[in-house]
C-alpha atoms as a PDB file:
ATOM      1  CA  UNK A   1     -34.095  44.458  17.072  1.00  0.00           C
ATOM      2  CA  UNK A   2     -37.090  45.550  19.393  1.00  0.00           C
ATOM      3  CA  UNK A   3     -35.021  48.514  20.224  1.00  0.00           C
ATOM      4  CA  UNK A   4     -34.782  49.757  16.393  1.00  0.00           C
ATOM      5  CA  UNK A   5     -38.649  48.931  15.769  1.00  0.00           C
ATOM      6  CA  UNK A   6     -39.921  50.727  18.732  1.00  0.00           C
ATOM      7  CA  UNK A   7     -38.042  53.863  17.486  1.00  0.00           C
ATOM      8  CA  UNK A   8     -39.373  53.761  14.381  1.00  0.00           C
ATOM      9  CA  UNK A   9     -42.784  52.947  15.315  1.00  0.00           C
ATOM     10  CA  UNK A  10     -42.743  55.310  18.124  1.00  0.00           C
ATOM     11  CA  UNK A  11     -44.098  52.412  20.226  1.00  0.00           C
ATOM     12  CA  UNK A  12     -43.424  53.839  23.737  1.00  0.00           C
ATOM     13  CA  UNK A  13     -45.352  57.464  22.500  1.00  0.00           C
ATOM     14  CA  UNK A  14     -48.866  55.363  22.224  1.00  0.00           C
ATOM     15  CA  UNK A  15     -49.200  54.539  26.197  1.00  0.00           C
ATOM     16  CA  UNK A  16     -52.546  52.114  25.139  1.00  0.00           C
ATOM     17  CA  UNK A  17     -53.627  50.345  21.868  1.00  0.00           C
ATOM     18  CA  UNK A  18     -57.207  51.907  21.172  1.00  0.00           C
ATOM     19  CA  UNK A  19     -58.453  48.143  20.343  1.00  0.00           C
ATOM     20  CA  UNK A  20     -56.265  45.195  22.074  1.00  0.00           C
ATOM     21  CA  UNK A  21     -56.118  46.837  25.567  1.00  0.00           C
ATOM     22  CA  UNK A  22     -59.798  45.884  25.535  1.00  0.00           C
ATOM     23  CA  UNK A  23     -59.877  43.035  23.209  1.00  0.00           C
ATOM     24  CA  UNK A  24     -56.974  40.844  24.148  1.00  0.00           C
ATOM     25  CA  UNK A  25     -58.003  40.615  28.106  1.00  0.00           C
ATOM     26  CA  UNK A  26     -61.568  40.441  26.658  1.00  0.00           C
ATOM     27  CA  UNK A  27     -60.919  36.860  25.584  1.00  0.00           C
ATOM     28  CA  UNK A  28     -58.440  35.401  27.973  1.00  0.00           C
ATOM     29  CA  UNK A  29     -59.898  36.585  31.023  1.00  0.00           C
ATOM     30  CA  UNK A  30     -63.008  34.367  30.357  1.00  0.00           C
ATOM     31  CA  UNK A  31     -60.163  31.226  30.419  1.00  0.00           C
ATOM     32  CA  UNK A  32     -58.863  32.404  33.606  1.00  0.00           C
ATOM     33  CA  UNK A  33     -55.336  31.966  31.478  1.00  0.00           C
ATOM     34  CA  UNK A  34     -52.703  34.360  32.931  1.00  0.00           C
ATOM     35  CA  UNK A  35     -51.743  36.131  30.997  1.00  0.00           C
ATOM     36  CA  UNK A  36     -49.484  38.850  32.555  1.00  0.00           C
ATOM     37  CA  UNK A  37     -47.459  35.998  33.345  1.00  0.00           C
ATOM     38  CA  UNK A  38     -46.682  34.481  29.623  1.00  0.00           C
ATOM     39  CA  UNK A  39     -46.253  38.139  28.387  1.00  0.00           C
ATOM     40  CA  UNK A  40     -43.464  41.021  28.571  1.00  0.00           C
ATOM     41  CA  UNK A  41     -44.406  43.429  31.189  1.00  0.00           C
ATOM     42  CA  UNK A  42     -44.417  46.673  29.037  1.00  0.00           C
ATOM     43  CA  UNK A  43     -46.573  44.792  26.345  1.00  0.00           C
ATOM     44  CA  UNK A  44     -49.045  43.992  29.462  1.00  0.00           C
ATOM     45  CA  UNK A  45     -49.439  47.638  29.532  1.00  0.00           C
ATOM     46  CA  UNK A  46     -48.955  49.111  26.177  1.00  0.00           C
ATOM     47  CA  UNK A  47     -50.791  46.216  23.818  1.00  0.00           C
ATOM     48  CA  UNK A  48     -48.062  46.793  21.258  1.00  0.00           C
ATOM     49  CA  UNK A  49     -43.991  45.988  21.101  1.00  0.00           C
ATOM     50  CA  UNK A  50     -42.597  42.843  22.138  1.00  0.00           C
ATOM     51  CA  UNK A  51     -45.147  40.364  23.350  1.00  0.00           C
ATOM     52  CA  UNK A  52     -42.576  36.924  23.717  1.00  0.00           C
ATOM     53  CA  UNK A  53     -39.275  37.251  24.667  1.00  0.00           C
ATOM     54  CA  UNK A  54     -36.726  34.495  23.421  1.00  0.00           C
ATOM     55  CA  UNK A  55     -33.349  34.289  22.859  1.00  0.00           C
ATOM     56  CA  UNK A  56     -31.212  37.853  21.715  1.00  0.00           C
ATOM     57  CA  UNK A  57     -29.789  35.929  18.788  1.00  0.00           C
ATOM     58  CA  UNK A  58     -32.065  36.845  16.046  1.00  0.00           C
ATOM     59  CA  UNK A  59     -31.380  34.953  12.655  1.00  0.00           C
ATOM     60  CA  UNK A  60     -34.767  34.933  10.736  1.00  0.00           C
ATOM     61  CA  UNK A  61     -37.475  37.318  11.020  1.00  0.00           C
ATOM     62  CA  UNK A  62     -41.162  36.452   9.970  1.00  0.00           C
ATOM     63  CA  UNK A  63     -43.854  38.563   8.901  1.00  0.00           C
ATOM     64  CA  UNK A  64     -47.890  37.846   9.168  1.00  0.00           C
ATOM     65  CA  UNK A  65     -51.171  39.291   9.828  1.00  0.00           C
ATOM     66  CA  UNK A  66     -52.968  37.298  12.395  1.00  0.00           C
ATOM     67  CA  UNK A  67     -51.648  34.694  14.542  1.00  0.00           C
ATOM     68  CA  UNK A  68     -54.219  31.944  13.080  1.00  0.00           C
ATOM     69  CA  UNK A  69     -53.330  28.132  15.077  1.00  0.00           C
ATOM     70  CA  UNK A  70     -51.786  27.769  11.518  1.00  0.00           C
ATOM     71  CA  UNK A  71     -49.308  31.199  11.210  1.00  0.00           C
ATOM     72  CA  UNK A  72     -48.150  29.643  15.264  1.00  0.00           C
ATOM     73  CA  UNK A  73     -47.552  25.954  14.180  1.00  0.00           C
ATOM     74  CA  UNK A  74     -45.828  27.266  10.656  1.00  0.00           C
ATOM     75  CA  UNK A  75     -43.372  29.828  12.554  1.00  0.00           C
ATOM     76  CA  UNK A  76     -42.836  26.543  15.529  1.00  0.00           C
ATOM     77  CA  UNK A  77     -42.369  24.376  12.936  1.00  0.00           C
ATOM     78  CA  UNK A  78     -39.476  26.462  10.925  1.00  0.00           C
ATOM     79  CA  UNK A  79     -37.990  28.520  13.433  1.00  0.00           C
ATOM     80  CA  UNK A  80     -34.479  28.581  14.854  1.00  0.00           C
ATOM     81  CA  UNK A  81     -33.814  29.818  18.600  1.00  0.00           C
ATOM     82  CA  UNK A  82     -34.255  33.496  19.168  1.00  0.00           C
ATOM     83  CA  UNK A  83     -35.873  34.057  16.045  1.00  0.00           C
ATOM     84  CA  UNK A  84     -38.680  36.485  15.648  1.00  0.00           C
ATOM     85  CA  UNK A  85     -42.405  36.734  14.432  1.00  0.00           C
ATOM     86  CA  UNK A  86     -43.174  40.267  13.683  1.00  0.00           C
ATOM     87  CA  UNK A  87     -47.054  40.581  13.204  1.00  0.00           C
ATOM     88  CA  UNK A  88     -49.775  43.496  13.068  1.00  0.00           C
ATOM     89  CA  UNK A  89     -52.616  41.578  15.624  1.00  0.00           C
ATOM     90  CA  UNK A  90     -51.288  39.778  19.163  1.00  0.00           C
ATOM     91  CA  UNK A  91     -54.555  37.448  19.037  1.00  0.00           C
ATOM     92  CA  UNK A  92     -56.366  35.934  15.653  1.00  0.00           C
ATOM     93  CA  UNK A  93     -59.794  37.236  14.552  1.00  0.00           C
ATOM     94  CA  UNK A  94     -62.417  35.579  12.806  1.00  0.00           C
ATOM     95  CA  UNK A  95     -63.711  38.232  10.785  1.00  0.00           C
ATOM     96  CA  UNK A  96     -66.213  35.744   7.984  1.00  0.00           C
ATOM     97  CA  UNK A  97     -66.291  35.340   4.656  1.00  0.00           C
ATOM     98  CA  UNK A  98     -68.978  37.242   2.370  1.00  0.00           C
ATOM     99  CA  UNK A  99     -69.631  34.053   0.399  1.00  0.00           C
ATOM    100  CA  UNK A 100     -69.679  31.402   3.355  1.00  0.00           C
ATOM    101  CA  UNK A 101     -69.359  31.196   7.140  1.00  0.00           C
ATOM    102  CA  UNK A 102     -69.660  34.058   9.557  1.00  0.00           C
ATOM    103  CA  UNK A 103     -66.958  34.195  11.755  1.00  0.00           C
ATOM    104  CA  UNK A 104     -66.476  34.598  15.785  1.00  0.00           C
ATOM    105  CA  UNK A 105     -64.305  37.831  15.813  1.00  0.00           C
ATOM    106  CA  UNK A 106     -61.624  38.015  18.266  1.00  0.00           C
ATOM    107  CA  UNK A 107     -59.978  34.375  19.826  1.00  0.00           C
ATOM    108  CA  UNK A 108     -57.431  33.881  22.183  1.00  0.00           C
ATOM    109  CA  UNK A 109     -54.055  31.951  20.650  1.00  0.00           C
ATOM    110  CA  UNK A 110     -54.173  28.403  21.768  1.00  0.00           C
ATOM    111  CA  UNK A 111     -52.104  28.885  25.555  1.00  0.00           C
ATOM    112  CA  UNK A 112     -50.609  25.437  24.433  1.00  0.00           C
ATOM    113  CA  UNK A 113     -48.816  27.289  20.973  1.00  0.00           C
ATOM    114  CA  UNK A 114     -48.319  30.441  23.370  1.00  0.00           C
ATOM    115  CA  UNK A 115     -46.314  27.992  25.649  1.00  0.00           C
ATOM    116  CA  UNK A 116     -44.413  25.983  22.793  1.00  0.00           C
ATOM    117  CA  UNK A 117     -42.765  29.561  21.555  1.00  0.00           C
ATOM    118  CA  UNK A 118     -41.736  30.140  25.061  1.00  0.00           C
ATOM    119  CA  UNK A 119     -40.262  26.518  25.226  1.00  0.00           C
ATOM    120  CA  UNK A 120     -38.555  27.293  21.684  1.00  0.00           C
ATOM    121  CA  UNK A 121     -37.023  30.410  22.897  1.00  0.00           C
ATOM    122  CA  UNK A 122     -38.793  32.261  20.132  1.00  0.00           C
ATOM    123  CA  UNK A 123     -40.049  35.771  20.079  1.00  0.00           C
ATOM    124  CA  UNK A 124     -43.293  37.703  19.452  1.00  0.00           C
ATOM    125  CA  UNK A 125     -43.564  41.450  18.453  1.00  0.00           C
ATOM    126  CA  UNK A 126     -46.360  42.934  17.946  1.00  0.00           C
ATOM    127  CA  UNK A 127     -47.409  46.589  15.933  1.00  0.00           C
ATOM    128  CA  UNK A 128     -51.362  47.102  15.852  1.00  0.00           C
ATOM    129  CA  UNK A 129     -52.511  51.064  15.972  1.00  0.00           C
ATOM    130  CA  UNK A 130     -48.302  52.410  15.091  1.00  0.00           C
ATOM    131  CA  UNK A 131     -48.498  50.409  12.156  1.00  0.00           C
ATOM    132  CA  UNK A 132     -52.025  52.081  10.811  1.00  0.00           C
ATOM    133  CA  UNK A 133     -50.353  54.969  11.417  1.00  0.00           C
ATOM    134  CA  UNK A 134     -47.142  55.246  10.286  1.00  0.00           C
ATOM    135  CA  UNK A 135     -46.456  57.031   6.936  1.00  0.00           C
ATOM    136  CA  UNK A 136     -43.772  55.123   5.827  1.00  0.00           C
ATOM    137  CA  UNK A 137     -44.604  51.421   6.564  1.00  0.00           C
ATOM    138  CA  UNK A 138     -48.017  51.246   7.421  1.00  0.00           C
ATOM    139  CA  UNK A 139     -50.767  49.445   6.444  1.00  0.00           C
ATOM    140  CA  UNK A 140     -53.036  51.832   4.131  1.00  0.00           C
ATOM    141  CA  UNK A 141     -49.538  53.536   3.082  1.00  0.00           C
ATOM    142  CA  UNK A 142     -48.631  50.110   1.374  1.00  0.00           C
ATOM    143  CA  UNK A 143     -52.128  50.044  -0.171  1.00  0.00           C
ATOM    144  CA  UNK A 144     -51.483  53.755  -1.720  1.00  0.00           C
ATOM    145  CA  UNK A 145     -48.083  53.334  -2.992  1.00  0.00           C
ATOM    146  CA  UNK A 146     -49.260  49.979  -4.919  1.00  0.00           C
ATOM    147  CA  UNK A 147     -52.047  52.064  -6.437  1.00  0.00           C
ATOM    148  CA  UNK A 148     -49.520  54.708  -7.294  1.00  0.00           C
ATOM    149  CA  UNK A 149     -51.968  57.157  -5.518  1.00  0.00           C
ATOM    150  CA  UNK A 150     -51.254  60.454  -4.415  1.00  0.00           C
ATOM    151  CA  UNK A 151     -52.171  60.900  -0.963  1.00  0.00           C
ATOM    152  CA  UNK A 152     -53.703  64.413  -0.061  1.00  0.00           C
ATOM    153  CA  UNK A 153     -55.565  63.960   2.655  1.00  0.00           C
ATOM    154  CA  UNK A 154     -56.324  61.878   5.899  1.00  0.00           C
ATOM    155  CA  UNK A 155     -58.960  60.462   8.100  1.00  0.00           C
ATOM    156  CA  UNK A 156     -59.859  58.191  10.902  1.00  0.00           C
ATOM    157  CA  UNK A 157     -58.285  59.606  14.157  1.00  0.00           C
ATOM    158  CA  UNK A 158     -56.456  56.688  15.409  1.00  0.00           C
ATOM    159  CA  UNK A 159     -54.212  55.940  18.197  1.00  0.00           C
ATOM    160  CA  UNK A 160     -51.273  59.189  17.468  1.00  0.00           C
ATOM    161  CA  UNK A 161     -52.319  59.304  13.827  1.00  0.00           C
ATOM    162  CA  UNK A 162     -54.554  58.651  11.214  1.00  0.00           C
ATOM    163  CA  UNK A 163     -55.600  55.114   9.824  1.00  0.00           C
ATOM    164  CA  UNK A 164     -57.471  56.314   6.792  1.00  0.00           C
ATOM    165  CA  UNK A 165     -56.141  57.894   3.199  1.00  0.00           C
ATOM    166  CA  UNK A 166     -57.352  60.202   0.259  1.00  0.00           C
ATOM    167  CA  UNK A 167     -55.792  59.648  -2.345  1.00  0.00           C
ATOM    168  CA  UNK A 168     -55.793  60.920  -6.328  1.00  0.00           C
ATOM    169  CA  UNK A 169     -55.181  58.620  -8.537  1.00  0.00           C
ATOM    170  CA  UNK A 170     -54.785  57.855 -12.146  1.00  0.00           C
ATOM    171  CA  UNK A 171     -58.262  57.730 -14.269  1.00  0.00           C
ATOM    172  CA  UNK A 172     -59.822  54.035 -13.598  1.00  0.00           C
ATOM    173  CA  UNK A 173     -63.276  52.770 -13.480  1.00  0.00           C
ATOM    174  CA  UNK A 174     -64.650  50.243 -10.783  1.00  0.00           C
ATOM    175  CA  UNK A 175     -64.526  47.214 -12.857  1.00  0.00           C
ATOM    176  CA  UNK A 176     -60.674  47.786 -13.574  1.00  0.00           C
ATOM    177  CA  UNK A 177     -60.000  49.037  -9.953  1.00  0.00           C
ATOM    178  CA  UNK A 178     -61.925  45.538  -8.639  1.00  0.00           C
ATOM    179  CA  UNK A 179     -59.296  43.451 -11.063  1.00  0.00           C
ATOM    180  CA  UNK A 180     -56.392  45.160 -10.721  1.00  0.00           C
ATOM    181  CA  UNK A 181     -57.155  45.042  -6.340  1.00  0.00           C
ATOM    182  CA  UNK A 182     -57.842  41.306  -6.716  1.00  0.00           C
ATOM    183  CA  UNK A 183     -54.222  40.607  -9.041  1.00  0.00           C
ATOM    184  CA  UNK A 184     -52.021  42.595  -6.354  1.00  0.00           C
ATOM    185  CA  UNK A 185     -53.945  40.836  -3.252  1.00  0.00           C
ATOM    186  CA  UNK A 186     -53.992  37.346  -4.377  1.00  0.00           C
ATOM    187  CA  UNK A 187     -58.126  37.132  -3.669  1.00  0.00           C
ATOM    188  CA  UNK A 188     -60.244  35.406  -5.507  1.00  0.00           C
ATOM    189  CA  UNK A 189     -63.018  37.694  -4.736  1.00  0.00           C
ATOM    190  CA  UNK A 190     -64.000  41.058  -3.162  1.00  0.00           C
ATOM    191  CA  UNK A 191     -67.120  42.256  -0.625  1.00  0.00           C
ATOM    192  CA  UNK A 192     -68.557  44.581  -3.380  1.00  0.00           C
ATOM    193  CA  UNK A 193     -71.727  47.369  -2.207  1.00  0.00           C
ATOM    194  CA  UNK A 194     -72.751  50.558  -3.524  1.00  0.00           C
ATOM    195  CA  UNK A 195     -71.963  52.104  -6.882  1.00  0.00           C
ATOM    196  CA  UNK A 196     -70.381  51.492  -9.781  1.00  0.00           C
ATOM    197  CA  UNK A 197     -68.284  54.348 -11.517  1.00  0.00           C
ATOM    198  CA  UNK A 198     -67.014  54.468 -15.140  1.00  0.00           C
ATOM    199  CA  UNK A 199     -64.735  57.640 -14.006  1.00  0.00           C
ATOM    200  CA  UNK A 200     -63.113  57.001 -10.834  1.00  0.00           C
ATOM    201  CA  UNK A 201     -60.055  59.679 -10.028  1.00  0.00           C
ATOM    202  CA  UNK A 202     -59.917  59.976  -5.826  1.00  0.00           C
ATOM    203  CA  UNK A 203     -60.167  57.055  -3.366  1.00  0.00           C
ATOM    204  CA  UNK A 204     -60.354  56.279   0.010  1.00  0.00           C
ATOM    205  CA  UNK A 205     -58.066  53.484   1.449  1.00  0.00           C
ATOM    206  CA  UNK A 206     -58.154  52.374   5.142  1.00  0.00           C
ATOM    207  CA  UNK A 207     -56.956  49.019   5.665  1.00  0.00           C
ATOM    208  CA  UNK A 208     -58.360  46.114   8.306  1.00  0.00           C
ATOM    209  CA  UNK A 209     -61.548  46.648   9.434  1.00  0.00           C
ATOM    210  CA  UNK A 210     -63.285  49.665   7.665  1.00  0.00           C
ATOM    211  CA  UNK A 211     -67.206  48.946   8.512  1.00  0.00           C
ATOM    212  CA  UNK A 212     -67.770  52.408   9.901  1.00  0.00           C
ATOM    213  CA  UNK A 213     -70.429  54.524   8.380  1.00  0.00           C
ATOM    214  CA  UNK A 214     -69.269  57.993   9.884  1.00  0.00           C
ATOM    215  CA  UNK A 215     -65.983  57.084   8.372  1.00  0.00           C
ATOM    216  CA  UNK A 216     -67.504  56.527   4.659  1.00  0.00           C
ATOM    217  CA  UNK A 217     -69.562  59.102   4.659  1.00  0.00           C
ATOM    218  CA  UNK A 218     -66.524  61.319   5.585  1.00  0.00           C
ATOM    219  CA  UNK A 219     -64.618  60.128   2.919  1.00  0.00           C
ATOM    220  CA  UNK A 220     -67.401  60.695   0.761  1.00  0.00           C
ATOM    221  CA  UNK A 221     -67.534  64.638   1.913  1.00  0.00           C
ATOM    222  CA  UNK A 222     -64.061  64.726   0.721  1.00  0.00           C
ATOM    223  CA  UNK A 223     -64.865  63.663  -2.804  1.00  0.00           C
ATOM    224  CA  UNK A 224     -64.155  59.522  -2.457  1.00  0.00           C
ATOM    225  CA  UNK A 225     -65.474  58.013  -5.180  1.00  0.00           C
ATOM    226  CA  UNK A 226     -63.909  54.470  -4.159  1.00  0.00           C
ATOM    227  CA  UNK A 227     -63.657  53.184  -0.792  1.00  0.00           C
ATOM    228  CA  UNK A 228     -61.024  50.380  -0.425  1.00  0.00           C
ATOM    229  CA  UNK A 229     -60.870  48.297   3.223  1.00  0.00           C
ATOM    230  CA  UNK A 230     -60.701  45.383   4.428  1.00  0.00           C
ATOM    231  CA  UNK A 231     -63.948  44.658   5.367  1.00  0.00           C
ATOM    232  CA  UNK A 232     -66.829  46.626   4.210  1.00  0.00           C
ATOM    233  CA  UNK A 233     -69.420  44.194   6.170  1.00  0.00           C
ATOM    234  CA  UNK A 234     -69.277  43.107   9.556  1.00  0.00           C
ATOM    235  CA  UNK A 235     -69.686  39.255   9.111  1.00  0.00           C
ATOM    236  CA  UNK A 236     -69.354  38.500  12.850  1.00  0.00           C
ATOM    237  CA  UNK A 237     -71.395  35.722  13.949  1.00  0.00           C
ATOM    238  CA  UNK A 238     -73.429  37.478  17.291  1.00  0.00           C
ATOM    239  CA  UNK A 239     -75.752  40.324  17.875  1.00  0.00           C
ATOM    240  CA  UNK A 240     -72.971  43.038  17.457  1.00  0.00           C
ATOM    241  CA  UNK A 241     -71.686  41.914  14.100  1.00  0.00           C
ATOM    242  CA  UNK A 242     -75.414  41.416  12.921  1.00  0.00           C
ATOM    243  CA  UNK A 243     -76.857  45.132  13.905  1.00  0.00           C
ATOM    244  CA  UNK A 244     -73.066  46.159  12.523  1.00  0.00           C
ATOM    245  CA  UNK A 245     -74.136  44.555   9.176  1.00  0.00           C
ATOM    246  CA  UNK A 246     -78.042  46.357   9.370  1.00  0.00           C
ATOM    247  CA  UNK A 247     -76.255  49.527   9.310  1.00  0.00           C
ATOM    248  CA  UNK A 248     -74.182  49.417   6.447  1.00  0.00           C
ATOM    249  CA  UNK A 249     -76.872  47.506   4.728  1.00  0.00           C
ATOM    250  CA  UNK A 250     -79.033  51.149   5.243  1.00  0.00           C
ATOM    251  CA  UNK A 251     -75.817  52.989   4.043  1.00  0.00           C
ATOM    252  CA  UNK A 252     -75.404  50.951   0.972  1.00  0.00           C
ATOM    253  CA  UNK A 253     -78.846  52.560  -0.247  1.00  0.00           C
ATOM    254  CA  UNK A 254     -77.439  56.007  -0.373  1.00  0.00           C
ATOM    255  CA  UNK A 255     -73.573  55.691  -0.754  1.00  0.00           C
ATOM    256  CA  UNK A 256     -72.201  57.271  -3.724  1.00  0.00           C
ATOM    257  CA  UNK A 257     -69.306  55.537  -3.691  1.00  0.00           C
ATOM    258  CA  UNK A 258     -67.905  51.974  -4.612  1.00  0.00           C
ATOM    259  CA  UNK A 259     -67.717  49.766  -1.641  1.00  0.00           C
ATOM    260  CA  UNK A 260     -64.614  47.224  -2.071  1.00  0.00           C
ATOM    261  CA  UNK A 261     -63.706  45.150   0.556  1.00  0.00           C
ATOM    262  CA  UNK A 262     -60.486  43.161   0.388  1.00  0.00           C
ATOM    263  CA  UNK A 263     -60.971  40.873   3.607  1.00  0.00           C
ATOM    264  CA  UNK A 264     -59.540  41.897   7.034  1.00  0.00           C
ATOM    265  CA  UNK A 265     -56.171  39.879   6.466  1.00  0.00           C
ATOM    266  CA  UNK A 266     -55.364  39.912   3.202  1.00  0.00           C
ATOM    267  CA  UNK A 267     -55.545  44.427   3.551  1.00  0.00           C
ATOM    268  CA  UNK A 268     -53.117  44.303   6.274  1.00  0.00           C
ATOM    269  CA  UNK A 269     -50.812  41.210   5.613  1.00  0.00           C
ATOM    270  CA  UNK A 270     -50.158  43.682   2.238  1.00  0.00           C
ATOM    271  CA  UNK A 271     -47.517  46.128   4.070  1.00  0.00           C
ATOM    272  CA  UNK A 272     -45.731  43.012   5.584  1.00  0.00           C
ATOM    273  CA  UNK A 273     -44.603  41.585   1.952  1.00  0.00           C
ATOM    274  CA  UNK A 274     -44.226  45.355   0.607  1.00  0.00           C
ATOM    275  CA  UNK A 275     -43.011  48.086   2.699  1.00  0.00           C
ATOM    276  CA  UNK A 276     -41.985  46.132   5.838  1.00  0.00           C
ATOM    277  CA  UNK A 277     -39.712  43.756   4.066  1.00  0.00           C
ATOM    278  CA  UNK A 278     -37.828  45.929   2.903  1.00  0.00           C
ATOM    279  CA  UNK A 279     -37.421  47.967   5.475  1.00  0.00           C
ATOM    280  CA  UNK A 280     -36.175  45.374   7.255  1.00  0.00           C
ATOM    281  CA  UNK A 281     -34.052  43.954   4.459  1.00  0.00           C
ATOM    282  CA  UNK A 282     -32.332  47.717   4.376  1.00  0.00           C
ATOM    283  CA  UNK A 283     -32.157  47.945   7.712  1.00  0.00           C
ATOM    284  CA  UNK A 284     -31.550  44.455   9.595  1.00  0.00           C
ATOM    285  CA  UNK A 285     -28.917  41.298   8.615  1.00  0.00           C
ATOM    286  CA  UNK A 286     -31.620  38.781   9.464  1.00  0.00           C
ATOM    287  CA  UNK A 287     -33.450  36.761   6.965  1.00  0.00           C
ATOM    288  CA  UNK A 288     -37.095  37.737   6.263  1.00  0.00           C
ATOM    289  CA  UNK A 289     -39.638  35.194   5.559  1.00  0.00           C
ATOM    290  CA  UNK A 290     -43.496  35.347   4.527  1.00  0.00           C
ATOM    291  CA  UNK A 291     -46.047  33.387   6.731  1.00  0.00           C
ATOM    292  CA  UNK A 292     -49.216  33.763   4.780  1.00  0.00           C
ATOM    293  CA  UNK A 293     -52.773  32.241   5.569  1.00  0.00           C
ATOM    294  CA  UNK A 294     -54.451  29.953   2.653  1.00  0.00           C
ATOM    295  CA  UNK A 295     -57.363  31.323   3.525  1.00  0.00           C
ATOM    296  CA  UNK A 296     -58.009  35.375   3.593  1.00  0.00           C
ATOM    297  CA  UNK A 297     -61.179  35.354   3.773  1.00  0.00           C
ATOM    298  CA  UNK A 298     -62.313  33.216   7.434  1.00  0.00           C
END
């Protein structure tokens, strides 16, 4: 199994991931928690591929987002020996919610879940930066093909490719664009800024965490008239999140575009019960299973 998603992910041609070989020592350092020692060796170096090594004998494969205490416990709880946990981030992140708390941004995994997988025999894999990228399975992809949008364009250099799509699609306005984003995401609510449009015919779609003002304003150049993300705020609770969120605040005043956010999880948990699944229902015997969080926005 690693050895067929590594090929198709190209995970040995991305020597570092652009964000977890910063933030994933960032917050276990501080604990003095080892670890090199807990993870696989090329995963120490690479931030993506297999992070947990069980047992070969793979029987049931499980798809999330973030590895929330509550993802951990689930996959514990209903795993077999050997069986797998395929997920985009290797550490959870608090992004907030645009209608309640703020959140902390990136936490270490609990070392006591980290060492009940190893006891299980379970194993962890891991695709952050290969997964924005890919064309096939990737995280804005999935958002695109829902949409039934035509992509002809890209941006957002990321990692080997590009996390960021424009796309044509079919005449819409914002209000129907809103409802038909909160029916296929299973939200009950979006981080709406900027404008509304009664013509909308080209969007922008860049999954996870899509706060960046040089990026909208790009996408903007290159006729956006809808900007779907995951998060168009930063609602992290410290001085970065906060001069993050006075930024975009100053952008909302001049963006021509509509601003939908989607939440951080809920954006990028999308490819793993779409195009993931069945890629590995078409290309893998193993049973796939869902692990979703009952919260998206948090």
């Amino acid at each position: 199994m690693k050895e067929k998603l590594d090929s198709f992910f190209g995970i040995n041609r991305l020597d570092k991931d652009p964000a977890f070989s910063r933030f994933l020592p960032m917050v276990y350092d501080p604990l003095q928690f080892r670890w090199q020692d807990k993870f696989e060796a090329d995963f120490n170096h690479r931030f993506n591929g297999l992070m947990i090594s069980g047992s070969q004998e793979v029987e049931t494969i499980y798809l999330a987002v973030f590895p929330t205490d509550e993802v951990i416990r689930q996959f514990i709880e209903d795993a077999s020996e050997g069986d797998l946990l395929f997920m985009h981030h290797p550490i959870p992140m608090e992004c907030g919610d645009p209608r309640g708390n703020w959140g902390r941004g990136f936490v270490p995994i609990p070392t006591e879940l980290i060492d009940r997988v190893i006891e299980r025999k379970l194993s962890v894999y891991t695709c952050h930066a290969p997964l924005d990228y890919n064309r096939e399975v990737g995280t804005s992809d999935a958002i695109a093909e829902a949409l039934e949008a035509q992509i002809i364009d890209e941006f957002c250099k990321y990692g080997n490719g590009y996390a960021g799509l424009i796309c044509k699609t079919r005449s819409t306005s914002t209000k129907e664009l809103i409802a038909r984003l909160l029916a296929l995401f299973e939200i009950p609510y979006v981080d709406f800024e900027g404008k509304e449009h009664e013509e909308i015919s080209r969007i922008a779609i860049i999954a996870g965490c899509g706060d960046v003002v040089s990026d909208m304003k790009y996408a903007a150049s290159l006729g956006a008239q809808a900007y779907i993300t995951g998060e168009i705020h930063c609602h992290i609770d410290n001085d970065y999140g906060r001069q993050r969120y006075r930024v975009m605040m100053d952008y909302v005043q001049e963006t021509p575009m509509s601003l939908i956010g989607l939440s951080h999880a809920a954006s990028e948990f999308f490819v793993m019960k779409t195009q993931m699944k069945r890629w590995l229902e078409k290309e893998v015997t193993s049973n796939i299973k869902l692990l979703r969080q009952r919260k998206w926005w948090f």
